[in-house]
Protein backbone atom coordinates (compact mmCIF):
# COMPACT_ATOMS: atom_id res chain seq x y z
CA UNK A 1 134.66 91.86 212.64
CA UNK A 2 133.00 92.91 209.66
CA UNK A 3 135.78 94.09 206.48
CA UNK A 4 135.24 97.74 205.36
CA UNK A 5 134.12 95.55 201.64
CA UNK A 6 131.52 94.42 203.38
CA UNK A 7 130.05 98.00 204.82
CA UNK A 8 130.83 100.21 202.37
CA UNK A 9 129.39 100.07 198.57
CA UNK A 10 132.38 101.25 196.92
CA UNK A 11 131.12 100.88 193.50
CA UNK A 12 128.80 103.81 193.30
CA UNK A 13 132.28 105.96 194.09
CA UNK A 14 133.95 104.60 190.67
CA UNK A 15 132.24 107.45 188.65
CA UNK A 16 133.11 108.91 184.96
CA UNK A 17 134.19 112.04 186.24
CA UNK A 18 136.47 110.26 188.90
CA UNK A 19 137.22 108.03 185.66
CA UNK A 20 138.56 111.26 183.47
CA UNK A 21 140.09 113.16 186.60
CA UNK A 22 142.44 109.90 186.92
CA UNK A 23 142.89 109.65 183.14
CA UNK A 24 143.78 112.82 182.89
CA UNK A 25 146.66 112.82 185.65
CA UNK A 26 148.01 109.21 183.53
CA UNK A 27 148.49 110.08 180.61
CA UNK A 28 151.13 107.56 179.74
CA UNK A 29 150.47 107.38 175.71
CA UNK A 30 151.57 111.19 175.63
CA UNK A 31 154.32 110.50 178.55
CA UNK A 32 156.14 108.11 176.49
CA UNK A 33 155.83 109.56 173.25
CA UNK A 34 157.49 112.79 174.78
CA UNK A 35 159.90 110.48 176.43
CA UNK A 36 160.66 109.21 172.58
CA UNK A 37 160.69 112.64 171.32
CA UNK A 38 163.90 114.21 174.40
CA UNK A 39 165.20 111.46 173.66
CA UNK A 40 165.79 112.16 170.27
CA UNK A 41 166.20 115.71 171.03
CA UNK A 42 168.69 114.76 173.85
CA UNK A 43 170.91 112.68 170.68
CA UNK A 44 170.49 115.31 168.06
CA UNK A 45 171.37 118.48 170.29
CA UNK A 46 174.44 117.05 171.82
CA UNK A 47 175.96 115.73 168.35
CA UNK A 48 175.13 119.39 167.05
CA UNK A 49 176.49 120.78 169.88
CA UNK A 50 179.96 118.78 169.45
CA UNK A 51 179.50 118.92 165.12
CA UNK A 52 179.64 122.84 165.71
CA UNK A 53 182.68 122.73 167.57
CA UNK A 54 184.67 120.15 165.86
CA UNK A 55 183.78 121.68 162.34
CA UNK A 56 185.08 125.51 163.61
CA UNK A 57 188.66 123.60 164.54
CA UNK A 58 188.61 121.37 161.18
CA UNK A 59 187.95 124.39 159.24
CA UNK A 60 191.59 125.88 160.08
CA UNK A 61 193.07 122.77 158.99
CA UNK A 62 191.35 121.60 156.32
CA UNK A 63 189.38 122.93 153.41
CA UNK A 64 186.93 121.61 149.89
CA UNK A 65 185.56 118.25 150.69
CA UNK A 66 188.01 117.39 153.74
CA UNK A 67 186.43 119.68 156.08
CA UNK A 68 183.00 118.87 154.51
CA UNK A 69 184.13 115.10 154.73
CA UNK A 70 184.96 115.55 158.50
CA UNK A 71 181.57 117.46 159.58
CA UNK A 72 179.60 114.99 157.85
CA UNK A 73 181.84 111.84 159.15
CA UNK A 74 181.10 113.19 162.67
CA UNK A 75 177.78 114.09 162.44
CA UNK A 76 176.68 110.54 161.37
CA UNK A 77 178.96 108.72 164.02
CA UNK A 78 177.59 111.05 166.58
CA UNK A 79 174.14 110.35 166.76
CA UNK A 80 174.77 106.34 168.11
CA UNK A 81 177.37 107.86 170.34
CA UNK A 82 174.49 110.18 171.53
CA UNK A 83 171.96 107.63 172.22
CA UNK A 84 172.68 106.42 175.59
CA UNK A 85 172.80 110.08 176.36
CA UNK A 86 169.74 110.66 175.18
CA UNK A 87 168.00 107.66 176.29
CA UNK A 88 169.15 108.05 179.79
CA UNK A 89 167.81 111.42 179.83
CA UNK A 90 164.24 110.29 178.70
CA UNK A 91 164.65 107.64 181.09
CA UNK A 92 165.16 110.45 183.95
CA UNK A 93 162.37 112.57 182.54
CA UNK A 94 159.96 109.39 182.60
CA UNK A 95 160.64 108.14 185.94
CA UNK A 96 160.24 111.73 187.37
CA UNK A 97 157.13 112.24 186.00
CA UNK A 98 156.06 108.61 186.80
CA UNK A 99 156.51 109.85 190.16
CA UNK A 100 154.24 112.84 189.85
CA UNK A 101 151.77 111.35 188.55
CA UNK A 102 151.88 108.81 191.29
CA UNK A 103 151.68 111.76 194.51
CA UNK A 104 148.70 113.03 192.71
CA UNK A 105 146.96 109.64 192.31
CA UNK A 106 147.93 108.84 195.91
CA UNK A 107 146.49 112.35 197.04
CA UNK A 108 143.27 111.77 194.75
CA UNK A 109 142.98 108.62 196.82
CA UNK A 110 143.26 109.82 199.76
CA UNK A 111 140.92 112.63 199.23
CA UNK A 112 138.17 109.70 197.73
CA UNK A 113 138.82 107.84 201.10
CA UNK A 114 137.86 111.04 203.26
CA UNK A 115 135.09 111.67 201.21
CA UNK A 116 133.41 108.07 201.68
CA UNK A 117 134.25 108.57 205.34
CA UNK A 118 132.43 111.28 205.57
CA UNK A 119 129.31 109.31 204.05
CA UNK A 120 130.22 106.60 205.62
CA UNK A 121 129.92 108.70 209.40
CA UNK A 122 126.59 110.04 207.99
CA UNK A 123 124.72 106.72 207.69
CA UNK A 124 126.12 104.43 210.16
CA UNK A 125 124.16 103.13 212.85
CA UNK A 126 125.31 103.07 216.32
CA UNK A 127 126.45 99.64 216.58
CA UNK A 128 128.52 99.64 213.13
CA UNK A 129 132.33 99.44 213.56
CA UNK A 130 133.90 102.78 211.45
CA UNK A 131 136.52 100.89 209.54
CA UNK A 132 140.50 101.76 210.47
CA UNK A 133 142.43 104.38 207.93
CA UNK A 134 144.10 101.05 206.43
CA UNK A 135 140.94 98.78 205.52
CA UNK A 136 139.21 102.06 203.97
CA UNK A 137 142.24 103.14 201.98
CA UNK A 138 142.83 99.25 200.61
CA UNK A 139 139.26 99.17 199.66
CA UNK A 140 139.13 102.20 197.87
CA UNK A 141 142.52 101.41 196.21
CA UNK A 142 141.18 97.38 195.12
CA UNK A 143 137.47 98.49 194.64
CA UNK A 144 137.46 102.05 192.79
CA UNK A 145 141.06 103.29 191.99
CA UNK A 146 142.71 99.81 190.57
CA UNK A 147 139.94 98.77 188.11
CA UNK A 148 139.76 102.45 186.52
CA UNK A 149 143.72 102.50 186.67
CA UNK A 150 143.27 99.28 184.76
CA UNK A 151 141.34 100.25 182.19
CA UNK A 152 143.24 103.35 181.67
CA UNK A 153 146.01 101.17 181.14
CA UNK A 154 144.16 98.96 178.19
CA UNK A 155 142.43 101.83 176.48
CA UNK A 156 146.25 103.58 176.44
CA UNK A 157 148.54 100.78 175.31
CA UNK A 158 146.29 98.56 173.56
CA UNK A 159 148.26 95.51 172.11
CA UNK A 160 150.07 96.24 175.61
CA UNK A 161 148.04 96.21 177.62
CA UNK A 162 149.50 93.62 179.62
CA UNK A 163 152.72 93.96 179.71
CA UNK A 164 151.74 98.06 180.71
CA UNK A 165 150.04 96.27 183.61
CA UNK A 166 152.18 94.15 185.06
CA UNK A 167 154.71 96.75 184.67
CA UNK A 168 152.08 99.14 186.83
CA UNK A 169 151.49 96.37 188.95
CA UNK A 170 155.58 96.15 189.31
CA UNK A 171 156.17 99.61 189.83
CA UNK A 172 153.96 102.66 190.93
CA UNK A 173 150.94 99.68 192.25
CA UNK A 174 153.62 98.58 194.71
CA UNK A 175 154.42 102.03 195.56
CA UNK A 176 150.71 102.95 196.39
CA UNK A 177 150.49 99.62 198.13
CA UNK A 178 153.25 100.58 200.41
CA UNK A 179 152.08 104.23 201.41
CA UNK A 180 148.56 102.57 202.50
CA UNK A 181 150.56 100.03 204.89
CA UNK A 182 151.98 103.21 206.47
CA UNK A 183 148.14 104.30 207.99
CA UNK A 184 146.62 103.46 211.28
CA UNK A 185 145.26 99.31 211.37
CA UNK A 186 142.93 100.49 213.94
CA UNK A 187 141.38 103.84 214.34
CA UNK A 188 138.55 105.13 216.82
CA UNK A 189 135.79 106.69 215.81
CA UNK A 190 135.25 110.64 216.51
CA UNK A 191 133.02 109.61 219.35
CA UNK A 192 135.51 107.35 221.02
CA UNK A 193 138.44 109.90 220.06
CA UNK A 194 136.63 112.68 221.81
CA UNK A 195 137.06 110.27 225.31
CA UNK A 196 140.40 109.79 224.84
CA UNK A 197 141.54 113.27 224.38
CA UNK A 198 139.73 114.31 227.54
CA UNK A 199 141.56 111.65 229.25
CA UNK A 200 144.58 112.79 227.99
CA UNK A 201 147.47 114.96 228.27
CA UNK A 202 147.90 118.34 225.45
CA UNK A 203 151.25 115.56 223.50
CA UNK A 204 148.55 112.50 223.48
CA UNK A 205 145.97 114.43 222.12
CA UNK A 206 147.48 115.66 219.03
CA UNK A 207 148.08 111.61 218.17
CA UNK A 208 144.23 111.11 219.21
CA UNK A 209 143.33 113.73 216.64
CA UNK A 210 145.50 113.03 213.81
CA UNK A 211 146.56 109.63 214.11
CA UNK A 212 143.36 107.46 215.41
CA UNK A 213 140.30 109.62 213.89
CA UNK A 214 139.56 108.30 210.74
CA UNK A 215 139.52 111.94 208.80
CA UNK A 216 142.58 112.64 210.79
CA UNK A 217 144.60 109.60 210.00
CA UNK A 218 143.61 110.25 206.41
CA UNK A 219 144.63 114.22 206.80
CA UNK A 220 148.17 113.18 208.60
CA UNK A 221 148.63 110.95 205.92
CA UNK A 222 148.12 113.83 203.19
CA UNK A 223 150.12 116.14 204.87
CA UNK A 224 153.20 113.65 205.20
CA UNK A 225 152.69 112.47 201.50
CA UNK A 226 153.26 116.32 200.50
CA UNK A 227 156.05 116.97 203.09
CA UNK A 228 158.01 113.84 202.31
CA UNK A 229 156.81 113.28 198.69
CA UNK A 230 159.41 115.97 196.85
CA UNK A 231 162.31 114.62 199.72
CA UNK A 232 161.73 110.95 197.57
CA UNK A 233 161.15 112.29 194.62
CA UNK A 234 165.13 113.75 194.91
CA UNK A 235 166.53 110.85 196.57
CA UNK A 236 165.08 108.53 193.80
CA UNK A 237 165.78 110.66 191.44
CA UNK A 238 169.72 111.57 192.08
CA UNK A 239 170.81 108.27 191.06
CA UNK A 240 169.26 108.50 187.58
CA UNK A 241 171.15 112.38 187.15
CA UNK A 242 174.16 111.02 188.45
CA UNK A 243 174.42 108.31 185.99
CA UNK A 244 173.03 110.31 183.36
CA UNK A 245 176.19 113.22 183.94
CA UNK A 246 178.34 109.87 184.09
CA UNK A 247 177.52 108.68 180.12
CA UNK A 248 177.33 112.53 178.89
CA UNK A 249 180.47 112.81 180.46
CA UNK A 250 181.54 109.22 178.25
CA UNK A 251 180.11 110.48 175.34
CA UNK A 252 181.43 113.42 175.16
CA UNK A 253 185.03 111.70 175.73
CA UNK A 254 183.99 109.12 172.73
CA UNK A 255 182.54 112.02 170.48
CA UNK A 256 186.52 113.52 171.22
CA UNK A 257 188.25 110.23 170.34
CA UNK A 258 185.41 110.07 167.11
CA UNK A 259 186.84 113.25 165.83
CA UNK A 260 190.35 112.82 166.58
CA UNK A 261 190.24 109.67 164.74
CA UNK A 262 187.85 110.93 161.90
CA UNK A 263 190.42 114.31 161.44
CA UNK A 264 193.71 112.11 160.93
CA UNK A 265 191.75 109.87 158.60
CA UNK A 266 190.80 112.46 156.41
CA UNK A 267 194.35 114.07 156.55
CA UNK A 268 196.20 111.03 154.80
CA UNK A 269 195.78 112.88 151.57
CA UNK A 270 198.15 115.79 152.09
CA UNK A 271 197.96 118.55 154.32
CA UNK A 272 196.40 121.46 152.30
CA UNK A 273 196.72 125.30 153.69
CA UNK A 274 194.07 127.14 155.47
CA UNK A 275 191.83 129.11 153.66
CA UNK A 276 193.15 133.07 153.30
């Protein structure tokens, strides 16, 4: 039986313009540079936040340089204190948008896949086996999407390049992997298809339509990724909010026992009155 490598010429599908629709949708340079930049934002806002608050209750105890002593004290201290914070939040933002960026490569890739079986119905001869959702999908994935992904992946990260790919390779590459193992291994042509729905009943042919045409195993599979896709997105992503309310919920203890300790150090040298 003949692989779908071996009937299909997926090279003339890895275009330019399939080339910048796919670098546009990864554009992990920018991703992690904004990841750098809430992070930092993250830090900076939460230590104001806390500065502001501590400062208004050291001003009614203290006054000159103690209360300046106290703001400053706390605003240095507080930015480490911020950083897991801060970091955990980037972390969430990345990893969320890692996942968006994945459903619209997977969709892309799916669309790609219809579109060559489309050709691929147009040309065949009558004795040519249509290949099954599965090998099609693989072959697009290995033939056209992986080598652009990989270049993407060089031109973006340069110097790490590799690293960048095994990580893709680790991550979102296994992830695509395992949403093409969910389609059809063998799928009828529209030919056969239209014989088995006449055979059988109104339940059987919906799964003759959708689930063993070729377009239709592709379609299901589109229409589950965007039903399901934002259900994942939440469950994979609740973890990362839950430990991210667990360390702002450390800090902000810390940032407390930072300016408890930082307000009884800089009232050793006398108690002075509150400013009239």
């Amino acid at each position: 039986m003949a692989s779908s490598k071996e009937t299909v010429d997926f090279a003339k599908y890895r275009t330019p313009e399939l080339f910048q629709k796919i670098s546009g949708m990864l554009n992990w340079k920018g991703t992690f540079a904004s990841g750098f930049y809430y992070a930092l934002l993250a830090m900076t806002g939460l230590t104001l936040v806390f500065v502001v608050l501590a400062g208004g209750a050291a001003y009614y105890e203290a006054s000159g340089w103690r209360w300046i002593g106290i703001v400053l004290t706390i605003l240095v201290t507080g930015l480490p204190i911020s950083m897991p914070s801060g970091v955990i939040y980037s972390l969430a933002r990345l990893i969320r948008l890692s996942l968006d960026n994945l459903l619209l490569v997977v969709d892309l890739l799916l669309e790609t896949a219809k579109k060559i079986a489309k050709d691929i119905h147009s040309v065949r001869s009558g004795d040519s086996r249509m290949p099954s959702a599965k090998e099609l999908v693989r072959g697009v994935y290995s033939e056209v999407f992986l080598p652009i992904l990989e270049q993407i992946i060089s031109d973006q990260f340069w110097l790490l390049g590799r690293p960048a790919l095994f990580l893709y390779r680790l991550t979102l590459g296994r992830l695509i992997r395992l949403v093409i193992q969910i389609l059809p291994d063998k799928t009828l042509d529209e030919e056969e298809a239209e014989k088995v729905t006449e055979a059988t009943t109104s339940g059987l042919e919906a799964i003759a339509d959708n689930e063993t045409t070729l377009l239709g195993a592709l379609t299901w599979t589109q229409e589950k990724l965007k039903k399901y896709g934002g259900r994942v997105k939440t469950m994979v992503m609740m973890p990362c909010y839950i430990v991210l309310g667990v360390v702002l919920m450390i800090s902000l203890a810390i940032l407390l026992l930072d300016w408890t300790i930082v307000h009884w150090i800089f009232s050793l040298g006398g108690t002075e009155q509150p400013p009239s």
